[in-house]
Protein backbone atom coordinates (compact mmCIF):
# COMPACT_ATOMS: atom_id res chain seq x y z
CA UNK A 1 4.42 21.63 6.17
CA UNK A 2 7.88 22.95 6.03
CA UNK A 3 9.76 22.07 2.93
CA UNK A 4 13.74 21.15 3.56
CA UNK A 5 16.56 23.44 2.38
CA UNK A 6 20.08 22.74 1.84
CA UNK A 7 20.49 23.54 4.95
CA UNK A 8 18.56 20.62 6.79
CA UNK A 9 19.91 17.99 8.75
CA UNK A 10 18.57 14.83 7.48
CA UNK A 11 17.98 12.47 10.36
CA UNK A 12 20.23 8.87 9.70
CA UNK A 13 18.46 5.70 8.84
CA UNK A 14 18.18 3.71 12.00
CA UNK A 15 19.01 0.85 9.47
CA UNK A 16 22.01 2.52 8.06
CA UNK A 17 23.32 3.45 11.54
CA UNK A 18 23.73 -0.52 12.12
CA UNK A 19 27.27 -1.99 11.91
CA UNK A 20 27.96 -3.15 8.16
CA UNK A 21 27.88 -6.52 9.71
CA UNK A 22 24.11 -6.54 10.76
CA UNK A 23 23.24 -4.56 7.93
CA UNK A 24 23.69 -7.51 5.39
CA UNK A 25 22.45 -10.06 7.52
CA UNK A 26 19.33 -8.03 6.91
CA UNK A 27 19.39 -7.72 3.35
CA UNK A 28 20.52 -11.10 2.99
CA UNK A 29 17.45 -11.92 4.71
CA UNK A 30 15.00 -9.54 3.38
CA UNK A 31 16.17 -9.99 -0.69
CA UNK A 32 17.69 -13.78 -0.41
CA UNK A 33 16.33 -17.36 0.22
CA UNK A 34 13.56 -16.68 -3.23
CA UNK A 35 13.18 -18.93 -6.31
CA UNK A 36 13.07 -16.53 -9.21
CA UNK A 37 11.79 -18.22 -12.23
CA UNK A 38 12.30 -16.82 -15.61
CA UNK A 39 9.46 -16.63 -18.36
CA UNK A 40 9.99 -16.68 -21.65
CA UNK A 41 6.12 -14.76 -22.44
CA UNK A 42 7.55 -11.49 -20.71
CA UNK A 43 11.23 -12.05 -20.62
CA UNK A 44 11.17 -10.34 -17.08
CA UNK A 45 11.86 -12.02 -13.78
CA UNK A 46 8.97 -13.48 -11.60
CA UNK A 47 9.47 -12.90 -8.21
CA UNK A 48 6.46 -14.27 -6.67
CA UNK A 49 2.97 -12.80 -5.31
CA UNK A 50 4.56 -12.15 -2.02
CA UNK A 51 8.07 -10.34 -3.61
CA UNK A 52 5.94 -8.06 -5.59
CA UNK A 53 7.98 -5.09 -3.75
CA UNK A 54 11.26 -6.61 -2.98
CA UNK A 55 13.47 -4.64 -5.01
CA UNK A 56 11.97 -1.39 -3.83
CA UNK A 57 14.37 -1.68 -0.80
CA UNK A 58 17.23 -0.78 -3.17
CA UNK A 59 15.50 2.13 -4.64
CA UNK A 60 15.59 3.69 -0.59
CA UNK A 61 19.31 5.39 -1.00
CA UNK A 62 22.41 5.34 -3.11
CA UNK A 63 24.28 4.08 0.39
CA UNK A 64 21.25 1.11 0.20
CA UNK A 65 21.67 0.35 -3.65
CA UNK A 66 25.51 -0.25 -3.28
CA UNK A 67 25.43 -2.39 -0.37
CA UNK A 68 22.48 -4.51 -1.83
CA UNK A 69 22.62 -4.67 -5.43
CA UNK A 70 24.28 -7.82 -6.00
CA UNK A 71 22.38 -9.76 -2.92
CA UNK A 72 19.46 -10.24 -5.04
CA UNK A 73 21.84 -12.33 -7.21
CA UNK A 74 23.88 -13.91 -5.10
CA UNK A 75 21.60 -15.17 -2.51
CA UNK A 76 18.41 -16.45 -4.62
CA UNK A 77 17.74 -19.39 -6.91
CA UNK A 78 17.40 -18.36 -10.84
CA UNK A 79 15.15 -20.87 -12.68
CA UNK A 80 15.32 -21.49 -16.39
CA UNK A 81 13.04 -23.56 -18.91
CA UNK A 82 13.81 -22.20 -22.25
CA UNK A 83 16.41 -21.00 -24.35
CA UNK A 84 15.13 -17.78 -25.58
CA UNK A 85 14.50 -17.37 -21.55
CA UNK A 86 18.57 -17.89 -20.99
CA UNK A 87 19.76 -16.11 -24.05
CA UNK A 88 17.21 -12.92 -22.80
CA UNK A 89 18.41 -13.03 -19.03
CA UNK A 90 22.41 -12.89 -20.13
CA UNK A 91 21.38 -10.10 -22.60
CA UNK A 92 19.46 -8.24 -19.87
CA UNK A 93 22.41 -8.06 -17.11
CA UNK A 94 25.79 -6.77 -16.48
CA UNK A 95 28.75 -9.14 -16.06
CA UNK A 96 28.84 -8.18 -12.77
CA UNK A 97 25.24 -9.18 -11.77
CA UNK A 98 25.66 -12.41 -14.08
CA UNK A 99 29.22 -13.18 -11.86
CA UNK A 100 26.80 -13.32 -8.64
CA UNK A 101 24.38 -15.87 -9.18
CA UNK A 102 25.47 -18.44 -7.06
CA UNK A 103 22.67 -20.82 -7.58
CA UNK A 104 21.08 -21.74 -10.81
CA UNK A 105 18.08 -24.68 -11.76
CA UNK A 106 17.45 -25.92 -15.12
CA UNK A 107 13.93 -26.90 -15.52
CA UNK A 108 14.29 -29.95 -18.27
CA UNK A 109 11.38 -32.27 -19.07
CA UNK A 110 11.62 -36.10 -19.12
CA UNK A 111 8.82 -36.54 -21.29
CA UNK A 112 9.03 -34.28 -23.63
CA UNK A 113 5.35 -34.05 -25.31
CA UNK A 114 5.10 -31.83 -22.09
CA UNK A 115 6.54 -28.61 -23.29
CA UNK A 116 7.05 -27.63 -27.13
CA UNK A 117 10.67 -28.89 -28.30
CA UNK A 118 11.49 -26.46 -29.80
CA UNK A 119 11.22 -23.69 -26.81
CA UNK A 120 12.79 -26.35 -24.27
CA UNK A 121 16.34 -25.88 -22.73
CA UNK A 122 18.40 -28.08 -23.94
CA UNK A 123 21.84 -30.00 -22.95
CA UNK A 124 23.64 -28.28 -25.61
CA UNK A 125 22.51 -24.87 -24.11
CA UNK A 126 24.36 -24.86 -21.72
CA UNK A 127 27.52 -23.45 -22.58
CA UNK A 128 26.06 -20.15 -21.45
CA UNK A 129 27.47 -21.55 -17.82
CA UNK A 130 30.89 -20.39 -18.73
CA UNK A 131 29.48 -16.62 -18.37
CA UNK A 132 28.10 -17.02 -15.27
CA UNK A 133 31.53 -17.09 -13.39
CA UNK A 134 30.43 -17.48 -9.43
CA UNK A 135 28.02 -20.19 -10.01
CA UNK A 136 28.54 -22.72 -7.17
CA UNK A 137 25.45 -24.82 -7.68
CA UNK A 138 23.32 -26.12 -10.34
CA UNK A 139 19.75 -28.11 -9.71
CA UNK A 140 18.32 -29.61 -12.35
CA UNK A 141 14.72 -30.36 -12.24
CA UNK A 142 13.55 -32.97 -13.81
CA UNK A 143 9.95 -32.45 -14.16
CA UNK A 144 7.01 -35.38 -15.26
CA UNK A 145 9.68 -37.62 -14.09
CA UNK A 146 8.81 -41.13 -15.10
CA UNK A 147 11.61 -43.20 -13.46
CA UNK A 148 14.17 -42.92 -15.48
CA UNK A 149 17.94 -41.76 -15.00
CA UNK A 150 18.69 -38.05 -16.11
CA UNK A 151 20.65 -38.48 -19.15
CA UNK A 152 24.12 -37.83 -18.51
CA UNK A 153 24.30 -35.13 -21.14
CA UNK A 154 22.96 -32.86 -18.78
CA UNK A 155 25.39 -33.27 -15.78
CA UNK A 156 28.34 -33.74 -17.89
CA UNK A 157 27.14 -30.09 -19.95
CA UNK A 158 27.67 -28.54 -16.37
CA UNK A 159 31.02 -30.02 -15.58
CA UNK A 160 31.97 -29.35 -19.21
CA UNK A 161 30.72 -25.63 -19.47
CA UNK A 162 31.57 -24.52 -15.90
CA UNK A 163 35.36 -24.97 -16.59
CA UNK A 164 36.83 -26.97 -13.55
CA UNK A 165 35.18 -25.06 -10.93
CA UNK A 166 34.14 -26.47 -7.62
CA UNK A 167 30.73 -27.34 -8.58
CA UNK A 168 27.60 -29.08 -6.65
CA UNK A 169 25.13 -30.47 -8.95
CA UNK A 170 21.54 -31.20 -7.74
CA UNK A 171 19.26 -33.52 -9.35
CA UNK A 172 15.80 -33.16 -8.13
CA UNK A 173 12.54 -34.60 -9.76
CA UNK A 174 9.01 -34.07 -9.54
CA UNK A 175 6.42 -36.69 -10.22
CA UNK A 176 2.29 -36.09 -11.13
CA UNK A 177 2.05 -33.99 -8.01
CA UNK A 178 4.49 -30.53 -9.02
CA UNK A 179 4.46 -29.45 -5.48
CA UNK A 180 6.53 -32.58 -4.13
CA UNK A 181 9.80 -31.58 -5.14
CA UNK A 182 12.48 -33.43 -3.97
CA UNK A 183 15.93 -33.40 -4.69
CA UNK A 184 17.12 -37.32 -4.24
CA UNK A 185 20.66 -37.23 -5.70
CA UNK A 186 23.47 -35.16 -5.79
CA UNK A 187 26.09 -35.65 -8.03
CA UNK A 188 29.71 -35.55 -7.82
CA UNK A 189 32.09 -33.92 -10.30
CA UNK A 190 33.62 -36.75 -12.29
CA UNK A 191 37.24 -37.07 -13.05
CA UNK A 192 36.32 -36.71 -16.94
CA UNK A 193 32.77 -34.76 -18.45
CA UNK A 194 30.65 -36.99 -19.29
CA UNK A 195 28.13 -36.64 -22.42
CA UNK A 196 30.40 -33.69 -23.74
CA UNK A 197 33.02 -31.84 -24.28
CA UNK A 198 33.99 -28.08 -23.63
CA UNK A 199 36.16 -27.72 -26.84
């Protein structure tokens, strides 16, 4: 097998010889549309049984990693539960990679002998919003949902923390069955925060 010199022509990527145009349409497709849940146990992002490989598409060429880098961010959901889980992922990333995420989902717990208190996200977390500067929607899950209203601390903690920006809040709620999620109301910002303030 002949080993290439300096002097070989490297044939072009029949990807990369695409117009820029079709290109991301591509990535958008093959690194976008995922729910990427963060875990508190490993502090690492979960991606899913069938993303185990999805970031080796950046690792192809530095022409690849510039064009895609921030897709994986801008174009997927990040899910958080905990705080230690929020205060590892800002930690972990680069302003620029936080200033992507587009779409974030708090995972909160109506009844709250469900998860340990103390590990739960919580309202007053959530001034960690204000770093994440392209956020355009926020979900919040409401999981073991037992009829009541979301307390308004939540939504008025994104208004608060997100500083005026044109926002979309989600609330969606599970009942006993975790794989009917719905999303059944979305809220509008209000003129003032409610449940608290950003000073």
């Amino acid at each position: 097998m002949s080993t290439p010199t300096s002097g070989s022509v490297v044939p072009m990527s029949p990807l990369l010889a695409l117009p820029a145009e079709l290109r991301n349409l591509i990535y958008k497709y093959a690194l976008g549309g995922n729910h990427h849940a963060l875990y508190e146990t490993t502090g690492k992002l979960h991606f899913g049984p069938d993303t185990d490989n999805l970031l080796a598409l950046l690792r192809t060429s530095r022409q690849v990693y510039s064009e895609t880098h921030l897709i994986v961010y801008s174009h997927n959901i990040f899910a958080f539960s905990t705080t230690k889980s929020v205060h590892k992922f800002l930690n972990d990333h680069s302003t620029e990679q936080k200033a992507a995420i587009r779409t974030l989902a708090l995972q909160i717990f109506s009844r709250t002998n469900m998860i340990n208190e103390r590990k739960a996200l919580k309202a007053s977390d959530l001034r960690y919003l204000s770093r994440l500067t392209g956020l355009r929607n926020v979900q919040i899950w409401d999981y073991y949902y037992d009829g009541r209203t979301v307390d308004t601390t939540w939504v008025g903690g994104v208004w608060a923390w997100t500083g005026g920006r044109n926002m979309k809040v989600d609330i969606c709620r599970h009942n006993s069955d975790l794989l009917s999620f719905q999303s059944v109301e979305t809220v509008e910002r209000p003129r003032v925060p409610l449940g608290v303030s950003s000073g």
